[in-house]
PDB file of N, CA and C in Angstrom:
ATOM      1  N   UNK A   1     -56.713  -6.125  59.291  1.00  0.00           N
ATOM      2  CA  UNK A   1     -56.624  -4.892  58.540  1.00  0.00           C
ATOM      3  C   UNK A   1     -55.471  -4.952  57.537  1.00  0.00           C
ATOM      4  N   UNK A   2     -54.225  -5.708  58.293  1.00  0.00           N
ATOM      5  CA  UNK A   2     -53.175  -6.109  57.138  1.00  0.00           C
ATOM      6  C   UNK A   2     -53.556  -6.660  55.585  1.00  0.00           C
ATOM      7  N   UNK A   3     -54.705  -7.358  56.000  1.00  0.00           N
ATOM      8  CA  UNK A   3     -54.685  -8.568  54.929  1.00  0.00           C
ATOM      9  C   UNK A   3     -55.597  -7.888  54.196  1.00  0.00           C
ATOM     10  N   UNK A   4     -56.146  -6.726  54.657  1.00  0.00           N
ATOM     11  CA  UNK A   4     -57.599  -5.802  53.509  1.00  0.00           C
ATOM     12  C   UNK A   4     -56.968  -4.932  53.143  1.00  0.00           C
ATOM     13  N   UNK A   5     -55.828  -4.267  53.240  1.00  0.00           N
ATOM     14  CA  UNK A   5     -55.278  -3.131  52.476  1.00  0.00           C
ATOM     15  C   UNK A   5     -54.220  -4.151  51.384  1.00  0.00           C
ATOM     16  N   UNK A   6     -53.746  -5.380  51.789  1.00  0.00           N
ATOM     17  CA  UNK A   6     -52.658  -5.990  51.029  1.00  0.00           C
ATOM     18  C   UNK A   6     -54.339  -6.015  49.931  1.00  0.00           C
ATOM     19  N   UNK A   7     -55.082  -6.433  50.143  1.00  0.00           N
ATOM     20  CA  UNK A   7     -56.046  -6.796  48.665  1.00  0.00           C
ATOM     21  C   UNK A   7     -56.820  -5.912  48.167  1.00  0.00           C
ATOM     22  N   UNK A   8     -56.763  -4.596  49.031  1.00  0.00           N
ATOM     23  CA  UNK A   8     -57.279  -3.508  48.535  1.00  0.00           C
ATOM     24  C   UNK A   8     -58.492  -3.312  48.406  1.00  0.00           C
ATOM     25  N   UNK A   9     -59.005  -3.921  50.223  1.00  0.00           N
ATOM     26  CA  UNK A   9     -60.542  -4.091  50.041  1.00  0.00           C
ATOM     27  C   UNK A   9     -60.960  -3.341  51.774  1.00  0.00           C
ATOM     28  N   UNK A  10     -60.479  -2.318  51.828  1.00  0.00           N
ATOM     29  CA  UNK A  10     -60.069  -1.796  53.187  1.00  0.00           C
ATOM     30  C   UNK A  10     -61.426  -1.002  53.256  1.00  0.00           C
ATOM     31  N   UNK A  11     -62.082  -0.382  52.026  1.00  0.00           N
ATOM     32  CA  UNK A  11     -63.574   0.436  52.218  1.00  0.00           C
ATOM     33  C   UNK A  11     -64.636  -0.722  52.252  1.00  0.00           C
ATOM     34  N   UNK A  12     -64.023  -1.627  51.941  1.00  0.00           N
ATOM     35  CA  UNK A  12     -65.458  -2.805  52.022  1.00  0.00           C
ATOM     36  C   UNK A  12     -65.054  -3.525  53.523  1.00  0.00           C
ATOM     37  N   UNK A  13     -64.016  -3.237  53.916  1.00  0.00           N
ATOM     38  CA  UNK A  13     -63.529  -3.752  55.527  1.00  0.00           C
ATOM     39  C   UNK A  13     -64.427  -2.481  56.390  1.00  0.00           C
ATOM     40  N   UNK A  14     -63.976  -1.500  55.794  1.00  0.00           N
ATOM     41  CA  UNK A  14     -64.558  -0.224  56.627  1.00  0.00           C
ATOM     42  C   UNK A  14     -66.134  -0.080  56.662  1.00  0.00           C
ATOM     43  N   UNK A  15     -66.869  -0.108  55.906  1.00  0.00           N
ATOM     44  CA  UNK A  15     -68.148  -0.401  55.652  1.00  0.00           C
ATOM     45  C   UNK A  15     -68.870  -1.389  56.680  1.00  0.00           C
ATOM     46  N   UNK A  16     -68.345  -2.044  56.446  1.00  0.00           N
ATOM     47  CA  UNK A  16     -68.620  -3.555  57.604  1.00  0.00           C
ATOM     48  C   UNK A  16     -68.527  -3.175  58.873  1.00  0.00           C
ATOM     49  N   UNK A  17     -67.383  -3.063  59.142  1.00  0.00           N
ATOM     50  CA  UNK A  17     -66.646  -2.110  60.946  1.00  0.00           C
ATOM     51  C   UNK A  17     -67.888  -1.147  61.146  1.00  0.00           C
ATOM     52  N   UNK A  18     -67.973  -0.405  60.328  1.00  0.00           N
ATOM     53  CA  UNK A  18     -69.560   0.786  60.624  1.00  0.00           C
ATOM     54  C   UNK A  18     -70.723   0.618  60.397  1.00  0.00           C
ATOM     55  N   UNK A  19     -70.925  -0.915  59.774  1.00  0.00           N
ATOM     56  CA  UNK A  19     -72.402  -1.126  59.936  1.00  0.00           C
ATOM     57  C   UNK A  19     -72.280  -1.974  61.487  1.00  0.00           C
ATOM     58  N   UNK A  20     -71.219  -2.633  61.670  1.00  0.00           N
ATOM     59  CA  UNK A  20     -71.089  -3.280  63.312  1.00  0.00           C
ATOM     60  C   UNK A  20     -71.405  -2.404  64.110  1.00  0.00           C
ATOM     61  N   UNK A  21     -70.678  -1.463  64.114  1.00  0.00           N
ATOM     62  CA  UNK A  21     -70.696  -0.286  65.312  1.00  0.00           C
ATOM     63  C   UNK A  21     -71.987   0.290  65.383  1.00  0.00           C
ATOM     64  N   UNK A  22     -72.622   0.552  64.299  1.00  0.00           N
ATOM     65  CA  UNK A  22     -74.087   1.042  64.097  1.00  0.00           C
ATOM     66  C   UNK A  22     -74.587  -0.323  65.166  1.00  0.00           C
ATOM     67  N   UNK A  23     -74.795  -1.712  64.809  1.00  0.00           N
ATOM     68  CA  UNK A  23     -74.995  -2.401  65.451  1.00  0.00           C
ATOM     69  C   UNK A  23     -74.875  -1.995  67.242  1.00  0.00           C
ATOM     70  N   UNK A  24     -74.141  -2.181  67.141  1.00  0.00           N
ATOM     71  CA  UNK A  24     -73.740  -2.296  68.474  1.00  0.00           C
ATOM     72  C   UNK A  24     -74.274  -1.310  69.603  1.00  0.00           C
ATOM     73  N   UNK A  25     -74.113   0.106  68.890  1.00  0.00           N
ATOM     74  CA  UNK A  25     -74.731   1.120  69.629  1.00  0.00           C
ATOM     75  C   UNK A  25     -76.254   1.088  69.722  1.00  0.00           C
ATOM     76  N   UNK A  26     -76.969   0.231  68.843  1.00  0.00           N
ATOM     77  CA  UNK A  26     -78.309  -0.491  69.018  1.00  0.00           C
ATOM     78  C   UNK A  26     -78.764  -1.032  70.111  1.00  0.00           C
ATOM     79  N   UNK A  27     -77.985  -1.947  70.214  1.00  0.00           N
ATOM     80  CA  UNK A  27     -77.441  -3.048  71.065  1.00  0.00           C
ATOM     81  C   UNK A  27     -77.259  -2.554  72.681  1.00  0.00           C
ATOM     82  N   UNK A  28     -76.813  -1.040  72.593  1.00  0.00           N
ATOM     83  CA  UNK A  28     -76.241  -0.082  73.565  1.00  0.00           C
ATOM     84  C   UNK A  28     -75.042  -1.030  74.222  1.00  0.00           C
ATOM     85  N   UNK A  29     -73.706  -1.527  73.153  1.00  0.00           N
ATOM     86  CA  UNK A  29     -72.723  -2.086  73.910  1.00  0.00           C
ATOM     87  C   UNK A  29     -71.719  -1.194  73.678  1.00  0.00           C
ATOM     88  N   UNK A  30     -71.494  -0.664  74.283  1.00  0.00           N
ATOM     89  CA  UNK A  30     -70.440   0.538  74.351  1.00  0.00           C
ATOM     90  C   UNK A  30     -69.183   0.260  74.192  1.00  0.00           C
ATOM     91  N   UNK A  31     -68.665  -0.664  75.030  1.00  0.00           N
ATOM     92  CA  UNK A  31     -67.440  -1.524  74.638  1.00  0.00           C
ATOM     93  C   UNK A  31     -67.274  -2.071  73.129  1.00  0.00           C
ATOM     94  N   UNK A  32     -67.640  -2.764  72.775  1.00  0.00           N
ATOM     95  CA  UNK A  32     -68.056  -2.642  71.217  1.00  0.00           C
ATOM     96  C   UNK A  32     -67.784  -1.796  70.643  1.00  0.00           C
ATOM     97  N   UNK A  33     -68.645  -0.811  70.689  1.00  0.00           N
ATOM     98  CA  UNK A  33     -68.780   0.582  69.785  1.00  0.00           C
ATOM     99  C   UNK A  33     -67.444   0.926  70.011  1.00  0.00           C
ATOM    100  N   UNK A  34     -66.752   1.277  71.162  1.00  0.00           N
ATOM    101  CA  UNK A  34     -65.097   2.036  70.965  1.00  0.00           C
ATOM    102  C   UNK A  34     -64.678   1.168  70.106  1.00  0.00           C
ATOM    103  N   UNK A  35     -64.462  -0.148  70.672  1.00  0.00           N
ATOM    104  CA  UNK A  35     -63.439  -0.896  69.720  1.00  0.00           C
ATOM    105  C   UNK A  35     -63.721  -0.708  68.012  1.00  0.00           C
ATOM    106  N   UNK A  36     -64.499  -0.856  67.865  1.00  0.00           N
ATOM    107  CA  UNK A  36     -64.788  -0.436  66.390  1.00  0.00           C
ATOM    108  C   UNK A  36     -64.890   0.490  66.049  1.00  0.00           C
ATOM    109  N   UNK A  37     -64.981   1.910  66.815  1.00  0.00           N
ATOM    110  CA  UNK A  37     -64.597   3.166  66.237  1.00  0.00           C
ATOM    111  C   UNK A  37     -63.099   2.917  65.941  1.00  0.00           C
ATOM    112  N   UNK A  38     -62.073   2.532  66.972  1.00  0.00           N
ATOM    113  CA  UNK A  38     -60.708   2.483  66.985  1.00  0.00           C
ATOM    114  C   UNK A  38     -60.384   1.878  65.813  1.00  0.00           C
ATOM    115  N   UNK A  39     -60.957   0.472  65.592  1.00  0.00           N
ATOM    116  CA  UNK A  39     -61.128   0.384  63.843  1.00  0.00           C
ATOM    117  C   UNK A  39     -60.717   0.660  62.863  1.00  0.00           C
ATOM    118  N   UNK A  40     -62.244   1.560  62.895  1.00  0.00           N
ATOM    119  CA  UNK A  40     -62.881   2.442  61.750  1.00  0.00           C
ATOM    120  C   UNK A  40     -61.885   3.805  61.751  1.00  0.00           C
ATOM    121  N   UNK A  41     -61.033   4.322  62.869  1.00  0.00           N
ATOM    122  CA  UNK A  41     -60.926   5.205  62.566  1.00  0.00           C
ATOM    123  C   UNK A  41     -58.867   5.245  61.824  1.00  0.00           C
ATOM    124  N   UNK A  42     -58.970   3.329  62.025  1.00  0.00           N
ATOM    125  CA  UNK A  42     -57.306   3.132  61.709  1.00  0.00           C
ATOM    126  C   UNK A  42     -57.899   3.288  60.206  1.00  0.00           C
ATOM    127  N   UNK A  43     -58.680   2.577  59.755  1.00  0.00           N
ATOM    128  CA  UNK A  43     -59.030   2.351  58.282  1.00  0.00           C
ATOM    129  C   UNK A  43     -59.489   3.500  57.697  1.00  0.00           C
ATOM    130  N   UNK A  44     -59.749   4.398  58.122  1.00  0.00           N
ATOM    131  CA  UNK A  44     -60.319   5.553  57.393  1.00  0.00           C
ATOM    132  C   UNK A  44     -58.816   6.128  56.783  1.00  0.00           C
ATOM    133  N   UNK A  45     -57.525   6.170  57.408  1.00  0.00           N
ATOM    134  CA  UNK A  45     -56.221   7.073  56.469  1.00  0.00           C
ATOM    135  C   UNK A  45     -55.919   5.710  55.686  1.00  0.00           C
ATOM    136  N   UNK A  46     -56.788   4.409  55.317  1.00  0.00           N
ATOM    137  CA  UNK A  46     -56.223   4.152  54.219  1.00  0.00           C
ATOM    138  C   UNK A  46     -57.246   3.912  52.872  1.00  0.00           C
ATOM    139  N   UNK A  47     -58.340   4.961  53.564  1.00  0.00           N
ATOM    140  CA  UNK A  47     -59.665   4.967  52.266  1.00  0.00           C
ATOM    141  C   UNK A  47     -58.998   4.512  51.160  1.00  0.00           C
ATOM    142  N   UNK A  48     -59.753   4.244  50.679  1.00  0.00           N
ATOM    143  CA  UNK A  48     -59.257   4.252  49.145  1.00  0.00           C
ATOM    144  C   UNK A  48     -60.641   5.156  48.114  1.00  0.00           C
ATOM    145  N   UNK A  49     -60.086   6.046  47.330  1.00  0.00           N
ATOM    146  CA  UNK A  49     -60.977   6.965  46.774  1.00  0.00           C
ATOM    147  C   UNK A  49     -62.010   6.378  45.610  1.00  0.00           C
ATOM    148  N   UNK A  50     -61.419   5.331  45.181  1.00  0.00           N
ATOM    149  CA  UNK A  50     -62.225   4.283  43.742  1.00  0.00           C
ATOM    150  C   UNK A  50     -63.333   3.717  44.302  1.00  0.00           C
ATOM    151  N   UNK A  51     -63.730   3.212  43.805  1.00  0.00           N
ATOM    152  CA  UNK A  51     -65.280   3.176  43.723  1.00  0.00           C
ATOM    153  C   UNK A  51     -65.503   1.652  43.708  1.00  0.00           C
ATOM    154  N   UNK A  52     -65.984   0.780  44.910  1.00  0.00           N
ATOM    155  CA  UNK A  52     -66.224  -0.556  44.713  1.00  0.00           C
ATOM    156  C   UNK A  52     -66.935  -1.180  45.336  1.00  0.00           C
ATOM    157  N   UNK A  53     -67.809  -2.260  44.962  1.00  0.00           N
ATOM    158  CA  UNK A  53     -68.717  -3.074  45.893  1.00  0.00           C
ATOM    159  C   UNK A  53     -68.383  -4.530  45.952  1.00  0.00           C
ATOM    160  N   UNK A  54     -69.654  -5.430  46.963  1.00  0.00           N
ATOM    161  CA  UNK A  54     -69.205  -6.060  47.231  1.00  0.00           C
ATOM    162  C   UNK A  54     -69.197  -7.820  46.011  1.00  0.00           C
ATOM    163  N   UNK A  55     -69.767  -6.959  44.660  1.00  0.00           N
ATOM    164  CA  UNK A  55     -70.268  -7.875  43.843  1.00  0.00           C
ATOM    165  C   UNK A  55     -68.806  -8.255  42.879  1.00  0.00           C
ATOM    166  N   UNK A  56     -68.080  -7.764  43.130  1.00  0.00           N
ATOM    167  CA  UNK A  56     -66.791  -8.060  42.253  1.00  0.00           C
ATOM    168  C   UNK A  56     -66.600  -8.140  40.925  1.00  0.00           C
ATOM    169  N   UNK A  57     -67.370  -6.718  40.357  1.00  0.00           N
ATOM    170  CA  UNK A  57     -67.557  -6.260  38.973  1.00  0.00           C
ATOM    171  C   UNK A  57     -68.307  -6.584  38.249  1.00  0.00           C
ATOM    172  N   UNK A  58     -70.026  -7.637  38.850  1.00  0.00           N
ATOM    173  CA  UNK A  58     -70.415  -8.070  38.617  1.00  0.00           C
ATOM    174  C   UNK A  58     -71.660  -7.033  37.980  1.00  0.00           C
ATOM    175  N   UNK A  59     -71.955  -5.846  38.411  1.00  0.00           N
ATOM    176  CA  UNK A  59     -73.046  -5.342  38.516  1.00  0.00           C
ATOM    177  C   UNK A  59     -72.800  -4.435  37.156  1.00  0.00           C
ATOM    178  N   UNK A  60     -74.168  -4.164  36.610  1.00  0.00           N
ATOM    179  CA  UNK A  60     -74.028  -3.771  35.212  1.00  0.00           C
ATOM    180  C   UNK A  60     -74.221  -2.083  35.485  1.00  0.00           C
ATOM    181  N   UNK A  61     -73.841  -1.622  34.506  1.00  0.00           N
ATOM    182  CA  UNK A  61     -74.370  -0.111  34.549  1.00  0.00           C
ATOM    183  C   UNK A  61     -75.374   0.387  35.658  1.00  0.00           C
ATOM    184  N   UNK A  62     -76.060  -0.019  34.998  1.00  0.00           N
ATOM    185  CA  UNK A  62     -77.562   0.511  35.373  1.00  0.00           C
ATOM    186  C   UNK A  62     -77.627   0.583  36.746  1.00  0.00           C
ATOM    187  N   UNK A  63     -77.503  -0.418  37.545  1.00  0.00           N
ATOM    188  CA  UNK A  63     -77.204  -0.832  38.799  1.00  0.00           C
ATOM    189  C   UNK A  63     -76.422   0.365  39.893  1.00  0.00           C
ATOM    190  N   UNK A  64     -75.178   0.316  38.829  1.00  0.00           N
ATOM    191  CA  UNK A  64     -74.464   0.888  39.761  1.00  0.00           C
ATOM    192  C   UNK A  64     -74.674   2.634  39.590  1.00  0.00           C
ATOM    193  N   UNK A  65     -75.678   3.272  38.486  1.00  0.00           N
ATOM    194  CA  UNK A  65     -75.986   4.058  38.459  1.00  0.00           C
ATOM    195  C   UNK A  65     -77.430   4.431  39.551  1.00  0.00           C
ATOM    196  N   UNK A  66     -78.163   3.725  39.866  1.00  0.00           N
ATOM    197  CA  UNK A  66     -78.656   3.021  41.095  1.00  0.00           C
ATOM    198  C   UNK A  66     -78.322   3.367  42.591  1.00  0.00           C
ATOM    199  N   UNK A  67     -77.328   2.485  42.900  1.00  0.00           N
ATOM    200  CA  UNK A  67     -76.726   2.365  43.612  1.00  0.00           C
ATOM    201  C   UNK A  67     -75.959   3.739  44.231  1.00  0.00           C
ATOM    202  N   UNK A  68     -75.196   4.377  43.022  1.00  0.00           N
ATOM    203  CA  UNK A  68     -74.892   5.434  43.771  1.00  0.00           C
ATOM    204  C   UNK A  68     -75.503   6.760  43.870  1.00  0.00           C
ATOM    205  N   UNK A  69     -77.129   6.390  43.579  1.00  0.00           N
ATOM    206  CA  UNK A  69     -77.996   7.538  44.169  1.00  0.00           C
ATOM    207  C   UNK A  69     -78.871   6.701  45.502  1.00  0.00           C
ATOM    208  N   UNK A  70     -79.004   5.563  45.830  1.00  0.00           N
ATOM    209  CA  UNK A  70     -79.510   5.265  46.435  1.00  0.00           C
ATOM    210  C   UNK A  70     -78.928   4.551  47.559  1.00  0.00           C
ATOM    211  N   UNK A  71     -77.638   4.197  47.963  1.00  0.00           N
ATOM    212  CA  UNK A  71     -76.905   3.799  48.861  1.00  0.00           C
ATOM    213  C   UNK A  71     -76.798   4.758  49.958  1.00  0.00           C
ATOM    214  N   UNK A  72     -76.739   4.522  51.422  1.00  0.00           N
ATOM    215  CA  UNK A  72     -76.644   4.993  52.217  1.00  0.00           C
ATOM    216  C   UNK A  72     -75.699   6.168  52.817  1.00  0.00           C
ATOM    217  N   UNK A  73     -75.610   6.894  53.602  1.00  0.00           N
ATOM    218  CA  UNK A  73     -74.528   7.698  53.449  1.00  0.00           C
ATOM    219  C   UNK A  73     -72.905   7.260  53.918  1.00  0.00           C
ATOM    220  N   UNK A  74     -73.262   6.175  54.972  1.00  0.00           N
ATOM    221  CA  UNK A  74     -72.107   5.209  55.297  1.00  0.00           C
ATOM    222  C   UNK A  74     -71.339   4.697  53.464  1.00  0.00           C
ATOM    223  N   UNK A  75     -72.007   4.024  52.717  1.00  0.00           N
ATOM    224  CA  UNK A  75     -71.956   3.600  52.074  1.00  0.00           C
ATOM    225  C   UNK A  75     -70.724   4.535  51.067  1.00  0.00           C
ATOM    226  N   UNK A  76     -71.754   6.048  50.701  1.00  0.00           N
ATOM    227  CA  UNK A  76     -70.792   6.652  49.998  1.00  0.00           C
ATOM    228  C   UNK A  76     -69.833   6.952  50.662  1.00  0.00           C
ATOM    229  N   UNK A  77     -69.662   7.493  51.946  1.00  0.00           N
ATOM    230  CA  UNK A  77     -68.266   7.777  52.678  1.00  0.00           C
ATOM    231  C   UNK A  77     -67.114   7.056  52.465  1.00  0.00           C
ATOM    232  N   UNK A  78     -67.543   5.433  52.209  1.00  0.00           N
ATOM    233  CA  UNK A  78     -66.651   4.316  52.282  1.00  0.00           C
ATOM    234  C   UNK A  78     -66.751   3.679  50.607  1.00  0.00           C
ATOM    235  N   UNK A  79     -67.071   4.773  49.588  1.00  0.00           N
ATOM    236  CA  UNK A  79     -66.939   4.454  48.731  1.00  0.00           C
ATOM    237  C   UNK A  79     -67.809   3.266  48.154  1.00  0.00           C
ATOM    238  N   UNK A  80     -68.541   2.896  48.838  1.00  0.00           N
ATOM    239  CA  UNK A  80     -69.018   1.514  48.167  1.00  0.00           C
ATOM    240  C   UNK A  80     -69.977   1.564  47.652  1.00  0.00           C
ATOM    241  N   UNK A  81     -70.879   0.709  46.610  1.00  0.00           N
ATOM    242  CA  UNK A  81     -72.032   0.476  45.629  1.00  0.00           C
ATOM    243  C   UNK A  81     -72.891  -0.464  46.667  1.00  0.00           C
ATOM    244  N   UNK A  82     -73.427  -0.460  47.172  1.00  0.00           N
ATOM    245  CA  UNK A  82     -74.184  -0.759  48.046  1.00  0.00           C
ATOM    246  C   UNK A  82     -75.308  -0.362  48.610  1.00  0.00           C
ATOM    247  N   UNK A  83     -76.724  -1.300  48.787  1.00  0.00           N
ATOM    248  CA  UNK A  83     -77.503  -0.472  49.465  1.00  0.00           C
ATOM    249  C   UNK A  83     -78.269  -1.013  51.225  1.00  0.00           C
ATOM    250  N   UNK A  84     -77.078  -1.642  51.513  1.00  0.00           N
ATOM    251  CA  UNK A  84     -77.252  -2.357  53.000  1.00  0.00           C
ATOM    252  C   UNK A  84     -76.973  -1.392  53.640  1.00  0.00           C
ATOM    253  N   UNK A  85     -77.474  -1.590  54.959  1.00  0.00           N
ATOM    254  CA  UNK A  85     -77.818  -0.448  55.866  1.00  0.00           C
ATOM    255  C   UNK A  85     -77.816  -1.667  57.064  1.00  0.00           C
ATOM    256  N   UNK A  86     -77.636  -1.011  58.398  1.00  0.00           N
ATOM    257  CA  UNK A  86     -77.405  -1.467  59.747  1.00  0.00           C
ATOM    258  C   UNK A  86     -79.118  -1.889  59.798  1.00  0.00           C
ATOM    259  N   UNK A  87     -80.022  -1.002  59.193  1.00  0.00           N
ATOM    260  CA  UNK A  87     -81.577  -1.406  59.638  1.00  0.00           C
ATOM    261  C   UNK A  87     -81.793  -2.368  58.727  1.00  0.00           C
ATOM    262  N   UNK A  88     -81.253  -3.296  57.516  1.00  0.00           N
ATOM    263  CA  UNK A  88     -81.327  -4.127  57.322  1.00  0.00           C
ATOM    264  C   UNK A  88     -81.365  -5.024  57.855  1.00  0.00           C
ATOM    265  N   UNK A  89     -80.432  -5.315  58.696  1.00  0.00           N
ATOM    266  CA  UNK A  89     -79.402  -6.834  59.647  1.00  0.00           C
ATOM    267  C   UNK A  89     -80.675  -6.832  60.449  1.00  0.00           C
ATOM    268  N   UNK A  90     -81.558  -8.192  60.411  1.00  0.00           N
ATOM    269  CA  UNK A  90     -82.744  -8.311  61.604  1.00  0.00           C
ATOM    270  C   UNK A  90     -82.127  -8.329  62.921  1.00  0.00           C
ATOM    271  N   UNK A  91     -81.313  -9.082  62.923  1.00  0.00           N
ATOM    272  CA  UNK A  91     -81.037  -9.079  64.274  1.00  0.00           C
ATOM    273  C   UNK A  91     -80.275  -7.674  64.990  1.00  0.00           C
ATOM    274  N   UNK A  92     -80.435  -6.558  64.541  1.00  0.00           N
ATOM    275  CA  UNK A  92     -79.898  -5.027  64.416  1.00  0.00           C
ATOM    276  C   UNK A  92     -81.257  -4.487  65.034  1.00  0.00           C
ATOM    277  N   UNK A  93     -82.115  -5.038  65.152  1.00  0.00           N
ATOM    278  CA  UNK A  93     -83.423  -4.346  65.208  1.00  0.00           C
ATOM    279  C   UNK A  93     -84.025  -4.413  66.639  1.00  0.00           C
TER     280      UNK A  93
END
């Protein structure tokens, strides 16, 4: 978590942590799921409010006009341009 707020990538850390936990509670591993709420819930006081995905400025307009009507609600919470979802990950299923 040190090393994602030093680079300022703590909503794309957080994103991840809550598509796991989504995982997991799939999974029904409960142990899991706390630990990654505990996480998710250190990383949430260091949101960051800007707006970023995981393409590294790669994505054009259009896209990200896209993106932030069609990204998940995890997604916008954690700020990100994204449209992965926990029911993506096959092995989630």
């Amino acid at each position: 978590m040190r090393e994602a707020k030093v680079r300022d990538a703590q909503n794309r850390l957080g994103f991840v942590v809550t598509l796991g936990r989504r995982v997991a509670g799939k999974w029904g591993n409960d142990a899991a799921q706390r630990k990654l709420r505990e996480v998710e819930e250190a990383l949430e006081t260091a949101r960051l409010a800007r707006e970023d995905s995981f393409c590294q400025g790669s994505l054009s307009e259009a896209e990200r006009d896209w993106l932030r009507r069609a990204r998940p609600a995890d997604a916008r919470h954690w700020n990100l341009l994204t449209d992965l979802d926990a029911e993506h990950l096959p092995y989630a299923a």
